[in-house]
Protein backbone atom coordinates (compact mmCIF):
# COMPACT_ATOMS: atom_id res chain seq x y z
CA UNK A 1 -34.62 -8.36 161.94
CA UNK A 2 -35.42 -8.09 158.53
CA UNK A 3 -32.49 -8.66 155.92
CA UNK A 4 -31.49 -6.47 153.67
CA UNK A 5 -27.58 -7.06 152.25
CA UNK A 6 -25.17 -9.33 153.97
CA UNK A 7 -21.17 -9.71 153.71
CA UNK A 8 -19.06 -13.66 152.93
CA UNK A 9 -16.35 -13.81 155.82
CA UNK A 10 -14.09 -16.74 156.76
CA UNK A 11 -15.27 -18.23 159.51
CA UNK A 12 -11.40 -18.20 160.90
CA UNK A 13 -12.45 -13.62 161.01
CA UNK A 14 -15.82 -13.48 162.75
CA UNK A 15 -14.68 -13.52 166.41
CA UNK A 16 -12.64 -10.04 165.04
CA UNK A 17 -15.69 -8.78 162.96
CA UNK A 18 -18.27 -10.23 165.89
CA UNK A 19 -16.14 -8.09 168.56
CA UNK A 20 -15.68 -5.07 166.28
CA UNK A 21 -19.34 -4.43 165.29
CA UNK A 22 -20.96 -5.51 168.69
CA UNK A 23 -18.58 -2.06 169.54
CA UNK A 24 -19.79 -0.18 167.00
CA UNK A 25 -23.58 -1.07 167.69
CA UNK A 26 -24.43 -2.42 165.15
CA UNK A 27 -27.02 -5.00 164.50
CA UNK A 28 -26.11 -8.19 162.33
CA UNK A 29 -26.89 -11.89 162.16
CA UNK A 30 -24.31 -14.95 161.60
CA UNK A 31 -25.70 -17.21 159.01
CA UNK A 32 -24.41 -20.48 157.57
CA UNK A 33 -24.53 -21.93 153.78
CA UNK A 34 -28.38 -23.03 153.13
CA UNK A 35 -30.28 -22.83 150.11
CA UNK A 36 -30.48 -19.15 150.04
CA UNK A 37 -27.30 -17.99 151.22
CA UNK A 38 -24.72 -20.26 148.68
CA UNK A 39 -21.36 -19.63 150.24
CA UNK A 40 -17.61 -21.16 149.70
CA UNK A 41 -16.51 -23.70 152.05
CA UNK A 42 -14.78 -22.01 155.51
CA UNK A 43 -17.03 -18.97 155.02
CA UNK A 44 -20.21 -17.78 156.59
CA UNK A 45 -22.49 -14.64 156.37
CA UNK A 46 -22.90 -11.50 158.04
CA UNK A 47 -26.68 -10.25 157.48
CA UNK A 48 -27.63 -6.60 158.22
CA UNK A 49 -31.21 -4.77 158.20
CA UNK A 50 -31.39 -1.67 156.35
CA UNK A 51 -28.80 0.69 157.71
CA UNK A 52 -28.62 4.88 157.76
CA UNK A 53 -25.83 5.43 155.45
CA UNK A 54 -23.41 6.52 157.62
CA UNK A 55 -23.56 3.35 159.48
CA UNK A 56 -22.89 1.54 155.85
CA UNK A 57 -20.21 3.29 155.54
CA UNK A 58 -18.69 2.15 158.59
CA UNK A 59 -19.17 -1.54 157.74
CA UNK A 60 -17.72 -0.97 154.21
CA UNK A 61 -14.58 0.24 155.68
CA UNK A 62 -14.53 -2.72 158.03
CA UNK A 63 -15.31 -5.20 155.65
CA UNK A 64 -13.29 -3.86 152.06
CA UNK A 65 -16.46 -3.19 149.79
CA UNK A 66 -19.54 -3.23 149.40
CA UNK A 67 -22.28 -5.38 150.61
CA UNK A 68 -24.28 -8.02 148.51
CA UNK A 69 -28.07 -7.77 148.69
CA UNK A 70 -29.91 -10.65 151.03
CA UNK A 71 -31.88 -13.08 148.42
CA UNK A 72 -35.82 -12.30 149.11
């Protein structure tokens, strides 16, 4: 999958967030902190490929906002 923006959750909200996009059909990735993703302590990343619009839209309202674009 190749990674285009990605989301910081609390790790106590991704069985939720796991549950509710594995419904929706859409394809993500759970990463931890490492050098490229620098997250706060408790949190982890959902990663996404590019996305049709529509299907951004979706996550947004899922996740409050917008997401932040994966480090190349």
């Amino acid at each position: 999958m190749e990674k285009s923006f990605y989301y910081s959750v609390l790790w106590s909200e991704i069985s939720y967030l796991k549950e509710a996009l594995t419904a929706m059909e859409i394809p993500f990735a759970i990463e931890q902190p490492s050098d490229r993703l620098h997250l706060d302590d408790g949190e982890v990343a959902l990663v996404f490929p590019d996305l049709h619009v529509r299907v951004y839209n979706h996550i947004r309202e899922l996740l409050g906002g917008h997401g932040q674009r994966y480090p190349q």
